[in-house]
Protein backbone atom coordinates (compact mmCIF):
# COMPACT_ATOMS: atom_id res chain seq x y z
CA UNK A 1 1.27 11.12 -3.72
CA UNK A 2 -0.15 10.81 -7.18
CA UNK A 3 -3.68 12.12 -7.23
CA UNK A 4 -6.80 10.22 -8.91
CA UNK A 5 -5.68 6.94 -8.26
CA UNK A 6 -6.93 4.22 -5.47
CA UNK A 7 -4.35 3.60 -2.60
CA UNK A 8 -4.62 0.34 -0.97
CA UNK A 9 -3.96 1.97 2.93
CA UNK A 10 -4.70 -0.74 5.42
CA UNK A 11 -5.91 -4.41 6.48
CA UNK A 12 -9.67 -4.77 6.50
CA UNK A 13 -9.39 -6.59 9.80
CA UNK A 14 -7.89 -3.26 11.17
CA UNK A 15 -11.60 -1.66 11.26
CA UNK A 16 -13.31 -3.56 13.89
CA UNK A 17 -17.37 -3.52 14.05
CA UNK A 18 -19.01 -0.73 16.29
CA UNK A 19 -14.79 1.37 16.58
CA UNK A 20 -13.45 3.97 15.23
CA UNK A 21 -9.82 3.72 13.42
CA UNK A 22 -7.80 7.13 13.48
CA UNK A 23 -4.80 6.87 10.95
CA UNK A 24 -2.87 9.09 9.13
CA UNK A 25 -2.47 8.40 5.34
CA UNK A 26 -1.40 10.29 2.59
CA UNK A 27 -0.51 13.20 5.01
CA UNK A 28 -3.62 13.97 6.36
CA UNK A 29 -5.44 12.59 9.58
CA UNK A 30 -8.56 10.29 8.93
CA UNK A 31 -11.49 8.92 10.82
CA UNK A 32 -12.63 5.42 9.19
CA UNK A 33 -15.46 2.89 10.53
CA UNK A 34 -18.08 0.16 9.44
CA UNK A 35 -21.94 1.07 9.41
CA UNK A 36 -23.88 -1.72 10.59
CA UNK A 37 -23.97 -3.24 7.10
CA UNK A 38 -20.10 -3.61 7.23
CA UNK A 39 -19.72 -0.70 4.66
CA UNK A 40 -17.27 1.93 5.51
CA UNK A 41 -17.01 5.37 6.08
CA UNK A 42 -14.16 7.65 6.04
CA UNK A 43 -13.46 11.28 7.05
CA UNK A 44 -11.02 13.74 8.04
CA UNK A 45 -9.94 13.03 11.75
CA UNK A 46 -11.22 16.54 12.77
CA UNK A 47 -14.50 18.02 14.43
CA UNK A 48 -15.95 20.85 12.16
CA UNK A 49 -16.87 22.25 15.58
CA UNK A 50 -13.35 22.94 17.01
CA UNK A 51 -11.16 20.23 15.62
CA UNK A 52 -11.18 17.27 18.05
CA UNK A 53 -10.29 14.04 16.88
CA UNK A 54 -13.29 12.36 15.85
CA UNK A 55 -11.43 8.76 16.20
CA UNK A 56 -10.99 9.60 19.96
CA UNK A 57 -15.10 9.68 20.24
CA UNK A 58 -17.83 6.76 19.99
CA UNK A 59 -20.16 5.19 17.19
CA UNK A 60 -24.34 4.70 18.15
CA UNK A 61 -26.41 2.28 17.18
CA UNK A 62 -27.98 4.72 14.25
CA UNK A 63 -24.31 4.62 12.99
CA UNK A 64 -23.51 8.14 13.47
CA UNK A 65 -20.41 8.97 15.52
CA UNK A 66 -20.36 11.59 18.45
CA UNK A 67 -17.55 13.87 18.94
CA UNK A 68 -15.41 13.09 22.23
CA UNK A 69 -15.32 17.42 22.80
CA UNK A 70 -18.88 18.57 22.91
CA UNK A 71 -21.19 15.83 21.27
CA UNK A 72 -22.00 17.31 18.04
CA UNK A 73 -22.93 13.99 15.83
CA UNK A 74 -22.62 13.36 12.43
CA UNK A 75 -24.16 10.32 10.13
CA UNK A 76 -22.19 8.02 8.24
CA UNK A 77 -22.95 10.43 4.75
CA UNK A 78 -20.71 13.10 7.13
CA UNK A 79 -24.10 15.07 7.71
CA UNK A 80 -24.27 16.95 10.97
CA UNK A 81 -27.23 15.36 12.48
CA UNK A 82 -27.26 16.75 15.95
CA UNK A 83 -25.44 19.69 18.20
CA UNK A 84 -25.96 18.92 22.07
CA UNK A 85 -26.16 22.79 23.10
CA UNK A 86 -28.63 23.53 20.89
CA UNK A 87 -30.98 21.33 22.48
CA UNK A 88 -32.06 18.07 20.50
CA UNK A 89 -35.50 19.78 18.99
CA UNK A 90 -33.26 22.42 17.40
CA UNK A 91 -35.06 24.04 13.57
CA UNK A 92 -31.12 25.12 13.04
CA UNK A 93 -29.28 24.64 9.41
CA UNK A 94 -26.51 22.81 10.73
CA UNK A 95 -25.10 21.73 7.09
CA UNK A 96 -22.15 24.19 7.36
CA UNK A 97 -20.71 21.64 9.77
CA UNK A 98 -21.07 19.00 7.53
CA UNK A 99 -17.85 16.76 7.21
CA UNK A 100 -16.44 15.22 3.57
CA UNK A 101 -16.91 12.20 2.90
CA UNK A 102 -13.92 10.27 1.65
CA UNK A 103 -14.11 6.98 -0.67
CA UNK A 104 -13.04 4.20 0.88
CA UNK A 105 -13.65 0.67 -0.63
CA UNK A 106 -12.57 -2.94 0.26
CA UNK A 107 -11.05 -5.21 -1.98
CA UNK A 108 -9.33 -9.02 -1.12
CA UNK A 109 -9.84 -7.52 2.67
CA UNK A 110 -7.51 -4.53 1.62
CA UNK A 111 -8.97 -1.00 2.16
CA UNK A 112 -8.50 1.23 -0.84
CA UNK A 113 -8.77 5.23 -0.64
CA UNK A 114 -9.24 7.36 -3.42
CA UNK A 115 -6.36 10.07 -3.34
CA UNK A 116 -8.83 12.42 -5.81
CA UNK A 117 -11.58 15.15 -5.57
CA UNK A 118 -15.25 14.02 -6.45
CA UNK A 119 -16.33 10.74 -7.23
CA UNK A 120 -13.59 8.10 -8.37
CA UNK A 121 -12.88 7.99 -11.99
CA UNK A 122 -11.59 4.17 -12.13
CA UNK A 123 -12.15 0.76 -10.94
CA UNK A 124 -9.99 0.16 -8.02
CA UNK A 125 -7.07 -2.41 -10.29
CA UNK A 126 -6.12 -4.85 -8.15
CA UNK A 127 -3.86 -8.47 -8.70
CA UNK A 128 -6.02 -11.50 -9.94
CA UNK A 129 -5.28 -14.95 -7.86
CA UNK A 130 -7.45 -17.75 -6.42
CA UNK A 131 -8.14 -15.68 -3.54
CA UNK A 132 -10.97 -18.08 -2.82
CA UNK A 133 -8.63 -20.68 -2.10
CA UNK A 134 -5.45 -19.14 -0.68
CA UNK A 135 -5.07 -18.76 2.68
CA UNK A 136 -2.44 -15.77 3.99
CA UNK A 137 -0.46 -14.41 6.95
CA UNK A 138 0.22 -10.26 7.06
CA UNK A 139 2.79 -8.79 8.57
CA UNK A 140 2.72 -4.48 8.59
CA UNK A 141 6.63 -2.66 9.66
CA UNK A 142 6.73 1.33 9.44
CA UNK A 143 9.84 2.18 7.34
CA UNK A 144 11.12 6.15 8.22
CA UNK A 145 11.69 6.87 4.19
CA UNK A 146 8.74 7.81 1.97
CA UNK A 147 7.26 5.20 0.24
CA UNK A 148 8.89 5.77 -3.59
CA UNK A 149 12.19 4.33 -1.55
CA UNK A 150 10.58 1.35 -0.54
CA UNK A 151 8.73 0.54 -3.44
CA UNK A 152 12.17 0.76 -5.25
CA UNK A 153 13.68 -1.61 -3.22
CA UNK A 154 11.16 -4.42 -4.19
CA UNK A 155 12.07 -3.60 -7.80
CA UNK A 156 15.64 -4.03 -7.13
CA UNK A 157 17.16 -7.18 -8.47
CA UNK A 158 20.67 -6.52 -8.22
CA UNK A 159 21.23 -5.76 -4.30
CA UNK A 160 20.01 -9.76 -3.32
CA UNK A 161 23.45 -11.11 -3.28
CA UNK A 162 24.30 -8.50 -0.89
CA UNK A 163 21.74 -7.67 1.02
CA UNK A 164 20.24 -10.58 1.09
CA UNK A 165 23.24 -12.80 1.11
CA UNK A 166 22.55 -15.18 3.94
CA UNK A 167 18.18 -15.63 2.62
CA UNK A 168 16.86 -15.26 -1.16
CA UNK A 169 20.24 -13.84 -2.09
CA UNK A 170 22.35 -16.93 -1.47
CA UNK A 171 24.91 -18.21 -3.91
CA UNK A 172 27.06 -15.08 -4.87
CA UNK A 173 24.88 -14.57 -7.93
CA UNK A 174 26.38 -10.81 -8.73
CA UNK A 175 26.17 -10.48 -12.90
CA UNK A 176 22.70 -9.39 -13.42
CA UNK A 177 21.06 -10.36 -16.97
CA UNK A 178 18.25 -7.57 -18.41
CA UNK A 179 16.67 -7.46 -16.31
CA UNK A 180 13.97 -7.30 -18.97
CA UNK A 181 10.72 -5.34 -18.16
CA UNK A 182 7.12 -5.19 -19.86
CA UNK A 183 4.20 -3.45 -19.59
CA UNK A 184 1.69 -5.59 -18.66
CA UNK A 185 -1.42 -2.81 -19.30
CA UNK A 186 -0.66 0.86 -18.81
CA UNK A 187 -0.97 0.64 -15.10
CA UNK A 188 1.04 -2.78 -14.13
CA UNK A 189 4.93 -2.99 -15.04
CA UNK A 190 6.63 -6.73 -14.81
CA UNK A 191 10.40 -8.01 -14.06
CA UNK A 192 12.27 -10.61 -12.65
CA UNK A 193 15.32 -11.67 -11.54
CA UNK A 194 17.57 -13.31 -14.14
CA UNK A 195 21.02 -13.21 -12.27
CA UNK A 196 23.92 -15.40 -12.44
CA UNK A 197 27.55 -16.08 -10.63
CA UNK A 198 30.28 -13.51 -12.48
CA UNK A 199 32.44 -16.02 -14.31
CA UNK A 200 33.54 -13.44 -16.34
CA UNK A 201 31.13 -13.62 -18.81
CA UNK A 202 29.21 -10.31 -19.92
CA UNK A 203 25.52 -9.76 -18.59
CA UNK A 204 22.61 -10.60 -21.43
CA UNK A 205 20.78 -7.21 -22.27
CA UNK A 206 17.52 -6.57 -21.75
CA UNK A 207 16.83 -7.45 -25.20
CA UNK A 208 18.24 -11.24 -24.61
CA UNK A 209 16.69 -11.49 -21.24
CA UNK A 210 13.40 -13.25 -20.23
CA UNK A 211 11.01 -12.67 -17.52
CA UNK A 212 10.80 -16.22 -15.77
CA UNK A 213 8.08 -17.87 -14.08
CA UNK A 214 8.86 -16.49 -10.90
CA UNK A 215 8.36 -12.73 -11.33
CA UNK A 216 7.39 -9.52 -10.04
CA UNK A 217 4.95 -6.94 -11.03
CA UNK A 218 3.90 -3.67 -9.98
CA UNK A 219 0.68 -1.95 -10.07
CA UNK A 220 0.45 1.85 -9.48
CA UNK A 221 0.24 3.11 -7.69
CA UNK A 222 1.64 1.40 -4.68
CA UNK A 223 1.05 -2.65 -5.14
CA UNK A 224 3.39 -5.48 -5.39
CA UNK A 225 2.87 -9.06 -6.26
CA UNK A 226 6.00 -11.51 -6.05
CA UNK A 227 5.01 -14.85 -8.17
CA UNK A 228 7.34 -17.62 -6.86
CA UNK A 229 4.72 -20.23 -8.48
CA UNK A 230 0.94 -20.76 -8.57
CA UNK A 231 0.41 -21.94 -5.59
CA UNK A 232 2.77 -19.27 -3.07
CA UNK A 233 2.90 -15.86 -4.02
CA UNK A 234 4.04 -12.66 -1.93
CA UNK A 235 1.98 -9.26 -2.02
CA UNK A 236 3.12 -6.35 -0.53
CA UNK A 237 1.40 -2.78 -0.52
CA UNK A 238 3.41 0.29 0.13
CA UNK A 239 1.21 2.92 2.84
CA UNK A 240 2.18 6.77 2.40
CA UNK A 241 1.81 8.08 5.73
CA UNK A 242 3.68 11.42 5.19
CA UNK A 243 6.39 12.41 2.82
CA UNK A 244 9.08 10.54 5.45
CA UNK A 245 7.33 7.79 6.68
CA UNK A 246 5.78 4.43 5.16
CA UNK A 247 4.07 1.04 6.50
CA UNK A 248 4.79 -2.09 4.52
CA UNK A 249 2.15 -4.45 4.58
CA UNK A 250 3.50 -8.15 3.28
CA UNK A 251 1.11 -10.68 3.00
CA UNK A 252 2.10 -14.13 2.38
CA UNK A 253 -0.40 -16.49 0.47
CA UNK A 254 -0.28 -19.94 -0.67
CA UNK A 255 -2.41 -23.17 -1.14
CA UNK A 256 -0.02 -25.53 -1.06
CA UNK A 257 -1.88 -28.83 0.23
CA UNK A 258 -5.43 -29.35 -0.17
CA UNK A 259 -5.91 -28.82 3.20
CA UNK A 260 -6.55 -24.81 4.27
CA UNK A 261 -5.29 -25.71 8.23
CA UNK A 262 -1.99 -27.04 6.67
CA UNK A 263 -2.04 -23.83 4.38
CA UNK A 264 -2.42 -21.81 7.29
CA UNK A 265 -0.06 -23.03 9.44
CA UNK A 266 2.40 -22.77 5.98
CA UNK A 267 1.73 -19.23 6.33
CA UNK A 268 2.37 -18.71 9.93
CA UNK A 269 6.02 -19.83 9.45
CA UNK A 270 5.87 -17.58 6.18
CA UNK A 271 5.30 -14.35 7.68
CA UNK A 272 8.57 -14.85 9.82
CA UNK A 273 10.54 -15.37 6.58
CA UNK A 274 8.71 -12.59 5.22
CA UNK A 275 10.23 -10.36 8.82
CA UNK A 276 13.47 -11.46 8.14
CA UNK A 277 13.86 -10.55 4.57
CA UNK A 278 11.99 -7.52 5.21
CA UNK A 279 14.10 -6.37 7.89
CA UNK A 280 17.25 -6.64 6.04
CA UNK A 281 16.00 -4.63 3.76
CA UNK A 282 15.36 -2.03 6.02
CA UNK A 283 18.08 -1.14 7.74
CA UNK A 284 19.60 -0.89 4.42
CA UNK A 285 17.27 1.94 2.68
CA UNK A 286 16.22 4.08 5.28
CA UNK A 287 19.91 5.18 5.44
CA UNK A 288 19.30 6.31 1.62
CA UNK A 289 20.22 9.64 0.81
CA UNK A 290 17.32 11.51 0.03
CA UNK A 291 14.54 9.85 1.67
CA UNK A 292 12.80 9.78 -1.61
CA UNK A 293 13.27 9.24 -5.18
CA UNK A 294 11.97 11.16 -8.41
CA UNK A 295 12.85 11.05 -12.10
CA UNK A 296 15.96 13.45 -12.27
CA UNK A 297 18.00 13.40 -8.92
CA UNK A 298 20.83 13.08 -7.86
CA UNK A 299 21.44 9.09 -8.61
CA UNK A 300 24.00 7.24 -11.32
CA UNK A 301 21.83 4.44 -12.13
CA UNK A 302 23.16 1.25 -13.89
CA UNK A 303 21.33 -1.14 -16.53
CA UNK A 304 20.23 -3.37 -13.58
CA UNK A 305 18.62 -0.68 -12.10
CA UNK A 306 15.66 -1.36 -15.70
CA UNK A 307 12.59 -1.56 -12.80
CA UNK A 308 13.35 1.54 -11.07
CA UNK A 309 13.71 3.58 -14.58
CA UNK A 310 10.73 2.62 -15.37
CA UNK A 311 8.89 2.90 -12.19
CA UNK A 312 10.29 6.49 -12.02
CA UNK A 313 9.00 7.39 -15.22
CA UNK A 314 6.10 6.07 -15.66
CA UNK A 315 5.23 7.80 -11.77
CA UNK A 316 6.20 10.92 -13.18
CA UNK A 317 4.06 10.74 -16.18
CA UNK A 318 1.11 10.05 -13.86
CA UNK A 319 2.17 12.50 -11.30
CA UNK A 320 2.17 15.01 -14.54
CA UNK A 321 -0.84 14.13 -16.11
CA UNK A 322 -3.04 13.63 -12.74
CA UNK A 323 -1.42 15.94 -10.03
CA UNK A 324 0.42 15.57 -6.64
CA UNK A 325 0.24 16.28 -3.43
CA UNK A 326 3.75 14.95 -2.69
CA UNK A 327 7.32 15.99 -2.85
């Protein structure tokens, strides 16, 4: 994963007041819960003591969290507070089993985690909508590829006809036009689908091609926002869990009608069209060959494949200029 940058790793609703959350993100094991402001706190999953699970143990009312092994309790700055043998009027320095402290922020009720070391050196950059106003349904799938593969996908406008033939693919629309990309700032690429039925004529270049209403774009390092119009748009964030393994949160917003119950029960229905489509997809990638893309491999890529040239370079550049802890 591309170091210094904010991840967007899970649903805010997934932290629930006074529990832990264990995941595993990024390749590493982490302990995340809400003090009782609502702010959160994240560590590594892992007693300094004799690494137990701290997700497996219990939060207090002071906000620190007690290890499920032998008690030891630490406070929501990761400060060892208190070690059960050593009696609870212990003058011990206890600092060396003091845990690090991860960043972890909340934006639009997505949690972000900054993949760096030290403080975070950027705002966390996330999609502007009326957020106030649109309601949305989530649905979250784990994907067995690493997440580069499924990120690509969503960049792909050439395999809908296929892949897609019987949902957003339908009418046999095979000749693919551009597709054209931009560069909306240094950290948000743009495309959209500009296909047509093969009548024999030859596909427009980039150059001649537009980027329609209804578009994509793509922040790094792992957001997507599908635009169908103002009032219905599709996000999707792409979770590293390890190198070979990936949750795909899709969230499906709208405010169609004035009325936010309507809107709601629009995006019930949504999230099941958001399954299907999402399912299709799946079963097609994680047969892909690696399980993971970079900027020189093994891959004879085509014009239409504009989005994922880009995406690939512009990830290496980051990856080159900010570090990795990735394949």
């Amino acid at each position: 994963m591309i170091k210094n940058k904010w991840y967007a790793i899970l649903s805010s609703s997934e932290i629930k007041n006074g529990q832990l959350l264990g995941v595993k993100r990024l390749g590493e094991n982490y302990v995340l819960y809400r003090d009782k402001d609502g702010k959160i706190s994240c560590f590594a999953d892992k007693c300094a003591h004799r690494g137990a699970a701290l997700s497996k143990g219990w939060k207090k009312e002071n906000d620190c969290i007690v290890c499920p092994f032998h008690g030891i309790e630490y406070d929501k700055t990761g400060k060892c507070v208190h070690i059960p043998s050593e009696g609870k009027n212990s003058e011990k320095d206890f600092s060396k089993f003091n845990l690090k402290k991860y960043y972890a922020e909340e934006k639009n009720n997505i949690v972000y985690f900054w993949n760096g070391e030290g403080e975070p050196t950027e705002e966390i950059d996330y999609f502007e909508m009326d957020y106030e106003n649109m309601v949305y349904s989530e649905i979250c799938d784990h994907w067995k590829v690493h997440y580069s593969r499924v990120i690509e996908n969503q960049l792909d406008v050439s395999h809908l006809p296929f892949v897609h033939y019987n949902t957003i693919g339908k009418g046999n629309k095979t000749l693919v036009n551009g597709p054209k990309v931009i560069w909306i700032d240094e950290n948000t690429l743009q495309t959209s689908a500009n296909n047509q039925v093969d009548e024999g004529q030859k596909p427009l270049k980039a150059s001649e091609s537009k980027i329609k209403s209804t578009n994509i774009q793509f922040k790094f390092p792992n957001t997507w926002l599908n635009t169908v119009n103002e009032n219905l748009k599709i996000m999707a964030y792409f979770v590293p869990v390890d190198d070979d393994n990936t949750l795909l949160y899709i969230r499906f917003y709208n405010k169609i009608t004035k009325s936010k119950g309507i809107n709601k029960l629009i995006a019930w229905f949504g999230k099941f069209a958001n399954k299907k489509i999402e399912r299709q997809d799946k079963v097609v990638v994680e047969t892909q060959i690696p399980n993971y893309t970079s900027f020189k491999m093994d891959e004879k890529l085509l014009q239409a494949d504009r989005p994922i040239i880009e995406y690939r370079k512009h990830r290496e550049f980051l990856k080159n200029n900010l570090g990795e802890n990735e394949k």
